[in-house]
PDB file of N, CA and C in Angstrom:
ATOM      1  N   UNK A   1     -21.498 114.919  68.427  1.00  0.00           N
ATOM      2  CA  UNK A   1     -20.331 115.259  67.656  1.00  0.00           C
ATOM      3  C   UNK A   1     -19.770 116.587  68.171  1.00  0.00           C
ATOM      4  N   UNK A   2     -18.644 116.761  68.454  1.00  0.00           N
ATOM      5  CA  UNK A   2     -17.610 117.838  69.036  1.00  0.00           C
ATOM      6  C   UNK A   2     -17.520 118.862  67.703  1.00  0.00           C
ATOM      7  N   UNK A   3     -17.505 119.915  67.840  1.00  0.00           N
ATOM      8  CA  UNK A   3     -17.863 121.191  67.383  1.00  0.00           C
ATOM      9  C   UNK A   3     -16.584 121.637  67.237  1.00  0.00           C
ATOM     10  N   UNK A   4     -15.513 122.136  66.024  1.00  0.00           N
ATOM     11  CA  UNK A   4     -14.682 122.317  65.934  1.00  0.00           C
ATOM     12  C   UNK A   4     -14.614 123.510  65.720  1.00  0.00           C
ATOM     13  N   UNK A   5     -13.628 124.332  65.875  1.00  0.00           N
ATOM     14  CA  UNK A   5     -13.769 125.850  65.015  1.00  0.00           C
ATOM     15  C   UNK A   5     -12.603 125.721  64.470  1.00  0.00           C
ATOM     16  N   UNK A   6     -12.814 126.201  63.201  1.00  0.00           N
ATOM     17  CA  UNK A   6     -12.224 126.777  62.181  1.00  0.00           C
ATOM     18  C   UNK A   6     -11.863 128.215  61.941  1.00  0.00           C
ATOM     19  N   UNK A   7     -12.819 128.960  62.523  1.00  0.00           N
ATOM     20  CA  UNK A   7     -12.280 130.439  62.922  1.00  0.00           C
ATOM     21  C   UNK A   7     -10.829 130.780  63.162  1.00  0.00           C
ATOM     22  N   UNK A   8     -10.058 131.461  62.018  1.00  0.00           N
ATOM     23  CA  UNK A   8      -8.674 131.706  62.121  1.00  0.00           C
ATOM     24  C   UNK A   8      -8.678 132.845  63.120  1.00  0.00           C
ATOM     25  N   UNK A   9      -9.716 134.187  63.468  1.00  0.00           N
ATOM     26  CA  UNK A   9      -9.127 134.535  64.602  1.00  0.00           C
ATOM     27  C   UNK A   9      -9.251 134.206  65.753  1.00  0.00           C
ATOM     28  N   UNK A  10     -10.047 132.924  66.189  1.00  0.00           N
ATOM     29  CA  UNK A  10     -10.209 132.475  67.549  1.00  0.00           C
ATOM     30  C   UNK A  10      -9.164 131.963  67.694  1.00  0.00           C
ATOM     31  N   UNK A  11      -8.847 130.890  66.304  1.00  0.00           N
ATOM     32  CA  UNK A  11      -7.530 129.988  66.257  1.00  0.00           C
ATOM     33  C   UNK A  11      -6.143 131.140  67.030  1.00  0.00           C
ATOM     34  N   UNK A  12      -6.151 132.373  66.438  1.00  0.00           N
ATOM     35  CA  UNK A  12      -5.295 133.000  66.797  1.00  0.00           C
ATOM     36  C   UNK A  12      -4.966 133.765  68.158  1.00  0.00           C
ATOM     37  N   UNK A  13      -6.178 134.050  68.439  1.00  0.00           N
ATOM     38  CA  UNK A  13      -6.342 134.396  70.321  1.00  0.00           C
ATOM     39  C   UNK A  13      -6.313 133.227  70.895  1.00  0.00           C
ATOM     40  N   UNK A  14      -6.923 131.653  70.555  1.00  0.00           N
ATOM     41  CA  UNK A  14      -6.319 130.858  71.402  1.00  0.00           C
ATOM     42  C   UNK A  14      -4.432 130.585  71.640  1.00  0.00           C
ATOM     43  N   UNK A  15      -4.047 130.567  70.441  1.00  0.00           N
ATOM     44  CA  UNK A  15      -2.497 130.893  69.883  1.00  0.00           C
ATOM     45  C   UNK A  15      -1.846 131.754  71.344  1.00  0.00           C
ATOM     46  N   UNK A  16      -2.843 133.237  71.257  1.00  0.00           N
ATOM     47  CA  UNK A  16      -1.889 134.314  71.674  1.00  0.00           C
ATOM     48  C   UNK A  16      -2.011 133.690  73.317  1.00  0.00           C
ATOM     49  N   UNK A  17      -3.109 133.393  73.552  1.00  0.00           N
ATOM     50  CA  UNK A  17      -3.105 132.770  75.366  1.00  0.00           C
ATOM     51  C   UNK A  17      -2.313 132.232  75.669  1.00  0.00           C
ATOM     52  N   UNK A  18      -2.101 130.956  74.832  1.00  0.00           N
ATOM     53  CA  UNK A  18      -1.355 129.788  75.441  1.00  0.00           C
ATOM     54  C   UNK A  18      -0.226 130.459  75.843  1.00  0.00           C
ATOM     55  N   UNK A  19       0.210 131.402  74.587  1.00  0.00           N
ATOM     56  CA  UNK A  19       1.756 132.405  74.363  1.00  0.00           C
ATOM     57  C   UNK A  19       1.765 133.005  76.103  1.00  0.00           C
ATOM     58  N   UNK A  20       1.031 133.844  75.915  1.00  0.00           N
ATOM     59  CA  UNK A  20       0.949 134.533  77.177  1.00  0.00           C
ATOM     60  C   UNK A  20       0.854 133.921  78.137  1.00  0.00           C
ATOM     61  N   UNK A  21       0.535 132.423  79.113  1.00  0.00           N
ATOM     62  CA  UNK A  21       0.360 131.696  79.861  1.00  0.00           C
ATOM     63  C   UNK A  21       1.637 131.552  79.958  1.00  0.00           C
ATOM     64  N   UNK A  22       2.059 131.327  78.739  1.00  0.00           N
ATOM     65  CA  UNK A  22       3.374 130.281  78.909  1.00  0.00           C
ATOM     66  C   UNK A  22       4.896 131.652  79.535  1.00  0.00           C
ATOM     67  N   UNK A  23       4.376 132.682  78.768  1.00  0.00           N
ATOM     68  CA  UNK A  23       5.549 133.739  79.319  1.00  0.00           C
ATOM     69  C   UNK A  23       5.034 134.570  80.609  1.00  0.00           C
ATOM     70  N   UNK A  24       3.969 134.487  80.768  1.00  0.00           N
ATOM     71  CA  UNK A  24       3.604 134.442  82.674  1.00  0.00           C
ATOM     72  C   UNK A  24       4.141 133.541  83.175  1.00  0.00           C
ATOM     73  N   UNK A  25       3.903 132.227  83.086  1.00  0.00           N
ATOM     74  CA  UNK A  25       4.866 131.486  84.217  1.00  0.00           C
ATOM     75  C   UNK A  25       6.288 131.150  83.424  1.00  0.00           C
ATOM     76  N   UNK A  26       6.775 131.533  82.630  1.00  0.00           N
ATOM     77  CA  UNK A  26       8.064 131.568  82.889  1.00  0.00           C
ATOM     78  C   UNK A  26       8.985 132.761  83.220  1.00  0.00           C
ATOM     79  N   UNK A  27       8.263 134.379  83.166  1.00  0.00           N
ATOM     80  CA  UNK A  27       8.725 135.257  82.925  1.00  0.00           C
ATOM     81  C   UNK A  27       8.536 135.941  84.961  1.00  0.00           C
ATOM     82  N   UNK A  28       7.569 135.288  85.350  1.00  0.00           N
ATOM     83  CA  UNK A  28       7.303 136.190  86.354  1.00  0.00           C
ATOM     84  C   UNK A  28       8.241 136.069  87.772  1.00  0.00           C
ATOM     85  N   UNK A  29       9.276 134.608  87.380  1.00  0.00           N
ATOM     86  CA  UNK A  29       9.700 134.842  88.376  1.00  0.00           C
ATOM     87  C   UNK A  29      11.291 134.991  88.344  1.00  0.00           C
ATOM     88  N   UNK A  30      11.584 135.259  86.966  1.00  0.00           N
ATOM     89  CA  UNK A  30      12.844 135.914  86.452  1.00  0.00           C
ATOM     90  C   UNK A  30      13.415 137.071  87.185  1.00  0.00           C
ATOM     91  N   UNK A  31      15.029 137.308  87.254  1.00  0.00           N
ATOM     92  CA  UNK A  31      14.997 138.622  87.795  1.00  0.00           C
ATOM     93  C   UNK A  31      15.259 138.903  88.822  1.00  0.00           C
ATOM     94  N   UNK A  32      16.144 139.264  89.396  1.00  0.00           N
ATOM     95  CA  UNK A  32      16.477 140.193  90.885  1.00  0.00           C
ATOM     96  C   UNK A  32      15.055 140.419  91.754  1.00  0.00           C
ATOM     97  N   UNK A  33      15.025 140.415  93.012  1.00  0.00           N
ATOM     98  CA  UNK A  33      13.967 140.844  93.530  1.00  0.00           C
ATOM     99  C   UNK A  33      14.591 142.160  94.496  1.00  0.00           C
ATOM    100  N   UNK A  34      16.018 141.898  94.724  1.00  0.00           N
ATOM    101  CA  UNK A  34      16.517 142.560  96.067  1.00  0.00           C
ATOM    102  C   UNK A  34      17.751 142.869  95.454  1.00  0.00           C
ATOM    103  N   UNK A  35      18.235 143.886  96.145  1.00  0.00           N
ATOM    104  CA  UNK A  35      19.768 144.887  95.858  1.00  0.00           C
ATOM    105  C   UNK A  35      20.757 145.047  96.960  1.00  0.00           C
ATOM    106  N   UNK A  36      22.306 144.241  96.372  1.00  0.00           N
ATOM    107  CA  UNK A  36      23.336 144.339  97.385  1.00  0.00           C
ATOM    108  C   UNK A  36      23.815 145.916  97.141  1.00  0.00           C
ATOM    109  N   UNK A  37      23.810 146.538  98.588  1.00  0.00           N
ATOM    110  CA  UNK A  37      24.371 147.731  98.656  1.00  0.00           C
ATOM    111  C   UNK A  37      25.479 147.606  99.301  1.00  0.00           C
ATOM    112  N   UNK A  38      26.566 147.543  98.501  1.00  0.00           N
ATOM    113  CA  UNK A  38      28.074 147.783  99.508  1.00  0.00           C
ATOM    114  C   UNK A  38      27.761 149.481 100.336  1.00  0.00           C
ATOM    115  N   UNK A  39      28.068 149.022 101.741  1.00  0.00           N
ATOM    116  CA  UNK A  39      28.176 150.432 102.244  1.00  0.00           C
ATOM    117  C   UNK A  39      29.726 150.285 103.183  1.00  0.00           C
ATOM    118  N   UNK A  40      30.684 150.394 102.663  1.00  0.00           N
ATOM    119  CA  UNK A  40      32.286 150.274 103.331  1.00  0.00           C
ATOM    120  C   UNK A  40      33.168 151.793 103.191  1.00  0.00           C
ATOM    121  N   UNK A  41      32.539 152.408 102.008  1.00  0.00           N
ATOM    122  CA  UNK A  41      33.598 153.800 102.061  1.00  0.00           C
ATOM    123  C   UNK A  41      32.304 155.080 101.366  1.00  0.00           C
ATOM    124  N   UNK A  42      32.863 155.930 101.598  1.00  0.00           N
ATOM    125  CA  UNK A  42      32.190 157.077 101.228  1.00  0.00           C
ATOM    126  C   UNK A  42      31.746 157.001  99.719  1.00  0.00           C
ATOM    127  N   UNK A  43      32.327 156.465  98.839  1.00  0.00           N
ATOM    128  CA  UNK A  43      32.396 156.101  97.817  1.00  0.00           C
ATOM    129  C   UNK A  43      31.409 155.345  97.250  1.00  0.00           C
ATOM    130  N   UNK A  44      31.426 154.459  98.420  1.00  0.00           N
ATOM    131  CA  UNK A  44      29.973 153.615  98.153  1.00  0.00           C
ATOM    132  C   UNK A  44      28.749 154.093  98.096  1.00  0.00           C
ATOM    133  N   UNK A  45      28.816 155.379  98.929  1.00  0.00           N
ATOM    134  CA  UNK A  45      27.486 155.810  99.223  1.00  0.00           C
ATOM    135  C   UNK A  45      27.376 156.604  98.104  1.00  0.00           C
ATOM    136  N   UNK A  46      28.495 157.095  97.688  1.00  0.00           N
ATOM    137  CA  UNK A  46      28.041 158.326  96.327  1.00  0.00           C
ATOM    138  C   UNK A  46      27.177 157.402  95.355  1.00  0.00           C
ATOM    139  N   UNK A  47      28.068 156.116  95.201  1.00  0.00           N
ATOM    140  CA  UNK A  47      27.840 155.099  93.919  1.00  0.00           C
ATOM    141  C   UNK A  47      25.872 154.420  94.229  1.00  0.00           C
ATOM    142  N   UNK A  48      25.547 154.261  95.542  1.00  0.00           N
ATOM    143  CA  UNK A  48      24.614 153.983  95.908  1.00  0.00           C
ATOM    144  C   UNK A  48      23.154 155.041  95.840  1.00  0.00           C
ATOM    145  N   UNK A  49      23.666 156.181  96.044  1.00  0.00           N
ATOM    146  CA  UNK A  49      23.112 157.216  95.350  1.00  0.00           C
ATOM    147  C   UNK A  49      22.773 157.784  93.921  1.00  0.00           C
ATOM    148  N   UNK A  50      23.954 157.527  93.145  1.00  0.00           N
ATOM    149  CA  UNK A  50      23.930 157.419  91.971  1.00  0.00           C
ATOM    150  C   UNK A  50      22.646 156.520  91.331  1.00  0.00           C
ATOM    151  N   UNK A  51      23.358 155.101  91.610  1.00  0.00           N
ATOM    152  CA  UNK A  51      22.616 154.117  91.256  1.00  0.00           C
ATOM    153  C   UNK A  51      20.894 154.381  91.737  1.00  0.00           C
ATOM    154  N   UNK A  52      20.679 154.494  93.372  1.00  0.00           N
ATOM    155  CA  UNK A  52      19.252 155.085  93.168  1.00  0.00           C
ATOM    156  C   UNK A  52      18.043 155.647  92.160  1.00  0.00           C
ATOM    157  N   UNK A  53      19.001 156.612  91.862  1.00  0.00           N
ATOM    158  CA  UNK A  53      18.404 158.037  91.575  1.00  0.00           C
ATOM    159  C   UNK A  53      18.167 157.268  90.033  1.00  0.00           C
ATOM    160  N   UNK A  54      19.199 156.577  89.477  1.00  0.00           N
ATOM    161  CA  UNK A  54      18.912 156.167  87.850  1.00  0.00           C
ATOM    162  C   UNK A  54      17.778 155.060  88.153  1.00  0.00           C
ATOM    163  N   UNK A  55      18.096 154.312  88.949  1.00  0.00           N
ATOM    164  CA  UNK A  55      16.994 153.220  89.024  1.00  0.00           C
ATOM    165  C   UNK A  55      16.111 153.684  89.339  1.00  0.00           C
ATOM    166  N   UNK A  56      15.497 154.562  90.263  1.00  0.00           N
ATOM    167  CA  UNK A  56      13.965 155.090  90.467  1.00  0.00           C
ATOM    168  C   UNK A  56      13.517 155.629  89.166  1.00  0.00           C
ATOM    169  N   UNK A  57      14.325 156.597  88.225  1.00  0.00           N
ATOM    170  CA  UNK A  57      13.944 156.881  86.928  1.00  0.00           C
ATOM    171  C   UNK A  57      13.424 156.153  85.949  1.00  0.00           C
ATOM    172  N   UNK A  58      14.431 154.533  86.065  1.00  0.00           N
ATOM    173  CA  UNK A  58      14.188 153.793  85.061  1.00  0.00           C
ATOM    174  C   UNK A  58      12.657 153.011  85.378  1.00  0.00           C
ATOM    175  N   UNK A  59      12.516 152.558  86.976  1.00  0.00           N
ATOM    176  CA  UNK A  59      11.272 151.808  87.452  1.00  0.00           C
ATOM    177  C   UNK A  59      10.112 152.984  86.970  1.00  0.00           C
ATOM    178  N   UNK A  60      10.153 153.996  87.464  1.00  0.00           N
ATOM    179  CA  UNK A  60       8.974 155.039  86.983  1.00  0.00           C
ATOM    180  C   UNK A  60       7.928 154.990  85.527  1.00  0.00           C
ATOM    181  N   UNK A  61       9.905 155.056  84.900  1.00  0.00           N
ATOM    182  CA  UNK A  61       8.925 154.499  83.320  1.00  0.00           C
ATOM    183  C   UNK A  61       8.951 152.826  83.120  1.00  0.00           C
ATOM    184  N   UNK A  62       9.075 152.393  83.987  1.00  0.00           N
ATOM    185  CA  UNK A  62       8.567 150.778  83.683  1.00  0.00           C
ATOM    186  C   UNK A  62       6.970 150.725  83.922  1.00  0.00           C
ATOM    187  N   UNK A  63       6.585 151.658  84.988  1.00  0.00           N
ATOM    188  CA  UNK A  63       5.415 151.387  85.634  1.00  0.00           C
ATOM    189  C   UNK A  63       4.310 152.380  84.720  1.00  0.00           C
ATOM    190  N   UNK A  64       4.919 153.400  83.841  1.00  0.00           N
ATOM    191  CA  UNK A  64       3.957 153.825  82.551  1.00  0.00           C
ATOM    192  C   UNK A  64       3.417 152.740  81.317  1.00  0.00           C
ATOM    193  N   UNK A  65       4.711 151.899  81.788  1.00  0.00           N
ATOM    194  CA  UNK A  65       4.351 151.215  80.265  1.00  0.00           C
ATOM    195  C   UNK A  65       3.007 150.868  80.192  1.00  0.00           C
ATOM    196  N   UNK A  66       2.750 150.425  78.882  1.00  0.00           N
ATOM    197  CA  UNK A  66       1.059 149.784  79.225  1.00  0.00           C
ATOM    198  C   UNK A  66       1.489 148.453  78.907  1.00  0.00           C
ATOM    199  N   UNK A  67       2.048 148.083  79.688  1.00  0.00           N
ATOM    200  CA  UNK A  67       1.970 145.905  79.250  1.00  0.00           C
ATOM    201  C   UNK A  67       1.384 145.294  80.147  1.00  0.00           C
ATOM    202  N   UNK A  68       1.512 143.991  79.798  1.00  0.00           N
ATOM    203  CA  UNK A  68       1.097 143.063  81.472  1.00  0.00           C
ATOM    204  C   UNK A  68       1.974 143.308  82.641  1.00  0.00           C
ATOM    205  N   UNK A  69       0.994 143.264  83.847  1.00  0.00           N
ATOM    206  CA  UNK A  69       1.659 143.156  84.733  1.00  0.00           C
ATOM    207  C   UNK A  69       2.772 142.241  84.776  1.00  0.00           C
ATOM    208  N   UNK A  70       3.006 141.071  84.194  1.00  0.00           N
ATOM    209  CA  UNK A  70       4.189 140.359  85.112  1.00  0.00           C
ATOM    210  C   UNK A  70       5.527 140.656  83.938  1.00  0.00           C
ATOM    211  N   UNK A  71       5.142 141.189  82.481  1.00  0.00           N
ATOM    212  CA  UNK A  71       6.179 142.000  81.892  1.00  0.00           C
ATOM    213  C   UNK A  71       6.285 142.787  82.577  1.00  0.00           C
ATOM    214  N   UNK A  72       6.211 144.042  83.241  1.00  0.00           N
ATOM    215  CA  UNK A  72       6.358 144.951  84.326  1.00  0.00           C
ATOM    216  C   UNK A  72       7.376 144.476  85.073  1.00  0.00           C
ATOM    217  N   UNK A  73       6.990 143.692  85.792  1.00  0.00           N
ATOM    218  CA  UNK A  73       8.219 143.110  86.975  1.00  0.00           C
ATOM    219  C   UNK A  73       9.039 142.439  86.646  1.00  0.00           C
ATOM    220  N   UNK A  74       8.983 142.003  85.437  1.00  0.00           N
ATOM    221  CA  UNK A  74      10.144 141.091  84.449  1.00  0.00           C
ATOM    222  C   UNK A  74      11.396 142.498  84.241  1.00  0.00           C
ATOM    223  N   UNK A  75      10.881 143.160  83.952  1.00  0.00           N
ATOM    224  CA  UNK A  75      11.826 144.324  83.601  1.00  0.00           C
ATOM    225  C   UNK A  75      12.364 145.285  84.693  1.00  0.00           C
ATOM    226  N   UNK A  76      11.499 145.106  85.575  1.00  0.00           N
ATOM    227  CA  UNK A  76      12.075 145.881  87.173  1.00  0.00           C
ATOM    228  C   UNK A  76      13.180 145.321  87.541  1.00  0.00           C
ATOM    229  N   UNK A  77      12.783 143.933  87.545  1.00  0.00           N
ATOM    230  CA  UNK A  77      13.697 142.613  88.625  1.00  0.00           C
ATOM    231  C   UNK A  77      15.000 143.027  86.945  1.00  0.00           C
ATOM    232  N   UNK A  78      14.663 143.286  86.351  1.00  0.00           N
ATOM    233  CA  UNK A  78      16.042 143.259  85.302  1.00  0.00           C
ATOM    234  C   UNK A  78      17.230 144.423  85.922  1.00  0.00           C
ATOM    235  N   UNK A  79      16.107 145.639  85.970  1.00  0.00           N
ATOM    236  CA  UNK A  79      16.806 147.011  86.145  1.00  0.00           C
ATOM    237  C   UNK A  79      17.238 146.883  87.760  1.00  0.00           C
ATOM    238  N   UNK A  80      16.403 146.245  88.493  1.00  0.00           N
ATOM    239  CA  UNK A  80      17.125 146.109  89.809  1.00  0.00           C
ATOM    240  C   UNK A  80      18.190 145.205  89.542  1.00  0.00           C
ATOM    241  N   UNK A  81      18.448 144.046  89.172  1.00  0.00           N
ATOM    242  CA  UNK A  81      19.710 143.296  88.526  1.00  0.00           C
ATOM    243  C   UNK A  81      20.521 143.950  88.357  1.00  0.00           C
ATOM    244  N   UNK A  82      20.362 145.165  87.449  1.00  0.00           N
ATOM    245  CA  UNK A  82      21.867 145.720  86.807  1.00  0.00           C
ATOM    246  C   UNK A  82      21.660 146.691  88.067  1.00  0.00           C
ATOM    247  N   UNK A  83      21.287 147.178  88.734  1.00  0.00           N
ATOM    248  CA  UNK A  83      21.853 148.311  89.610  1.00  0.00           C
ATOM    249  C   UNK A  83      22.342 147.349  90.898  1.00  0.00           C
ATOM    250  N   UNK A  84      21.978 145.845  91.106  1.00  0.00           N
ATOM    251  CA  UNK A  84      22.929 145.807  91.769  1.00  0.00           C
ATOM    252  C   UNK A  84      24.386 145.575  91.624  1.00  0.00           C
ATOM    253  N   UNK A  85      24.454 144.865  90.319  1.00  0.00           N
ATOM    254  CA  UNK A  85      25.574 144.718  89.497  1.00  0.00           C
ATOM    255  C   UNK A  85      26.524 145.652  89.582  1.00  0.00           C
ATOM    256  N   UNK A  86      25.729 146.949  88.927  1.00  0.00           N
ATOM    257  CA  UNK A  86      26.889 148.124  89.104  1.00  0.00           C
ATOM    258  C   UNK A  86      27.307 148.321  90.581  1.00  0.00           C
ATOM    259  N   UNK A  87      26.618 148.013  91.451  1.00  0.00           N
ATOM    260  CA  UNK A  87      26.945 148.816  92.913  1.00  0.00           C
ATOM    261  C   UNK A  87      28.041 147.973  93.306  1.00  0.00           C
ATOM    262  N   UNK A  88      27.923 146.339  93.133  1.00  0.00           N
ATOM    263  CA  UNK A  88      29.076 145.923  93.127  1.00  0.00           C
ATOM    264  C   UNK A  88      30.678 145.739  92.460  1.00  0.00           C
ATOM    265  N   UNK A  89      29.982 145.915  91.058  1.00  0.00           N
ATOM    266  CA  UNK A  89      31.152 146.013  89.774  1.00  0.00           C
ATOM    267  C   UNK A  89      31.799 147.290  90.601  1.00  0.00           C
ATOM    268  N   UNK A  90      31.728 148.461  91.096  1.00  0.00           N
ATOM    269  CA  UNK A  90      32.211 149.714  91.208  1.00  0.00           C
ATOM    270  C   UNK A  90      33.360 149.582  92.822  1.00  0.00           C
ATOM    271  N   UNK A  91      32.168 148.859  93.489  1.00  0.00           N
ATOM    272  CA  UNK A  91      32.897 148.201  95.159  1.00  0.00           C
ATOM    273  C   UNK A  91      34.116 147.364  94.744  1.00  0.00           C
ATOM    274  N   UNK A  92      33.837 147.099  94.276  1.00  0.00           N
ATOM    275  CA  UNK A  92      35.586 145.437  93.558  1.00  0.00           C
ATOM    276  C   UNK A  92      36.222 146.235  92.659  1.00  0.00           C
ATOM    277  N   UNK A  93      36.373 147.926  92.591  1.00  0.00           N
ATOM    278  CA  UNK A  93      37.037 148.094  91.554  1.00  0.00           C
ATOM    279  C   UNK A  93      37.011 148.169  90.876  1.00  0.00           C
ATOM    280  N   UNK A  94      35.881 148.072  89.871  1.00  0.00           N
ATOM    281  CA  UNK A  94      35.542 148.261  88.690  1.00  0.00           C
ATOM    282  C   UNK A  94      36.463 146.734  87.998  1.00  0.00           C
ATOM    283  N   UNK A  95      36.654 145.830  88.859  1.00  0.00           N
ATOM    284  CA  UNK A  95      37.459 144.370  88.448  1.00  0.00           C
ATOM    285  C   UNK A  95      35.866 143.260  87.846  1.00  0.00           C
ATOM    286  N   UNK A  96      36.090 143.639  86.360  1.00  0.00           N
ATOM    287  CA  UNK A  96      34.517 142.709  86.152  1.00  0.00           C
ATOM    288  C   UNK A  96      34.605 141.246  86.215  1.00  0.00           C
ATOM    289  N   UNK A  97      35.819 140.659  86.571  1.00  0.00           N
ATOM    290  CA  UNK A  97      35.767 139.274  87.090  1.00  0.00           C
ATOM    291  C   UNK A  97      35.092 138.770  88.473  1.00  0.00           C
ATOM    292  N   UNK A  98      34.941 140.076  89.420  1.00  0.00           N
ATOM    293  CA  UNK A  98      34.570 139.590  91.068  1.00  0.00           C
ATOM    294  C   UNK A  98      33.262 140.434  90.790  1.00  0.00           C
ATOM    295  N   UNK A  99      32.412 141.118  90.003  1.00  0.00           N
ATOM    296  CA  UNK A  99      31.403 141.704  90.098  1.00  0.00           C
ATOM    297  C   UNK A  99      29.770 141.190  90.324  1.00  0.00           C
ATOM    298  N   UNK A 100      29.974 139.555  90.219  1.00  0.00           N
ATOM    299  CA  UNK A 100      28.687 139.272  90.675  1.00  0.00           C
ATOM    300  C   UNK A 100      28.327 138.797  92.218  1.00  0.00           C
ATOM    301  N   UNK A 101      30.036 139.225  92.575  1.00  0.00           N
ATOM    302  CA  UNK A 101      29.835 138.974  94.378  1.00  0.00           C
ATOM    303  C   UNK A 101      30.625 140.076  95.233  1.00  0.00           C
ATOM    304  N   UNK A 102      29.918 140.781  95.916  1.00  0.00           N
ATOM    305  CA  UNK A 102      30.845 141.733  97.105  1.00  0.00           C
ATOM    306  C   UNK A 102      30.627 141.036  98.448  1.00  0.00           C
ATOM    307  N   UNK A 103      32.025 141.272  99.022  1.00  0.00           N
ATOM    308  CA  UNK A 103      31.784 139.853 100.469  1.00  0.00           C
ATOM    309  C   UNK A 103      30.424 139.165 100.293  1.00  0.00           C
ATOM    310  N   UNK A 104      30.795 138.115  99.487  1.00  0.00           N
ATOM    311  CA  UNK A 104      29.982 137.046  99.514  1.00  0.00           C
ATOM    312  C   UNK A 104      28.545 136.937  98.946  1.00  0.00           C
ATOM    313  N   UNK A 105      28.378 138.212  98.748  1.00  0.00           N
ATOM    314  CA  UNK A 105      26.493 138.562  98.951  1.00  0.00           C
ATOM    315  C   UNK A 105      26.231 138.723  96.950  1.00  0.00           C
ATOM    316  N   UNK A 106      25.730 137.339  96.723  1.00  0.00           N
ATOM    317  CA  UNK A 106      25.350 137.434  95.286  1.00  0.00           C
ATOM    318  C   UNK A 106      24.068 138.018  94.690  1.00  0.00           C
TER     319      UNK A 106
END
């Protein structure tokens, strides 16, 4: 005869695994990995600089947090997302209709 548990906190760490399994593989491969840098005018480079300097700040304290690793990179690949976003939103003009592409490069 198979041995059941009834234990509500095993019940509940089995609960939290599955949870966590399930937002590891859906979470880890979410997310920007890589950053379009328009480099065409001087401008760009200020904006590319800019953007740097906030994004190394923001990754720094991603990498204090105390979570799981693949929350970690869930939130990098986010913050790298928006900094490439801005680098392009700023290259097109600040025109937020063409901002998820500068020549071509999405």
């Amino acid at each position: 005869m198979k041995h059941i548990n009834t234990n509500p906190l095993q019940k509940n760490k089995d609960r939290e695994m599955k949870d966590s399994f399930y937002y590891y593989n859906n979470l880890r491969n979410q997310g920007a990995k890589r950053w379009t840098i328009p480099m065409d005018t001087p401008e760009h480079l200020d904006t590319a600089i800019e953007t740097a300097e906030a994004l190394l700040d923001e990754l720094k304290a991603i990498q204090k947090q105390r979570i799981k690793s693949y929350l970690k990179l869930f939130h990098a690949r986010h913050a790298i997302d928006e900094a490439s976003q801005r680098t392009k939103l700023l290259a097109n003009g600040n025109d937020p209709t063409v901002h998820r592409s500068y020549k071509g490069a999405v």
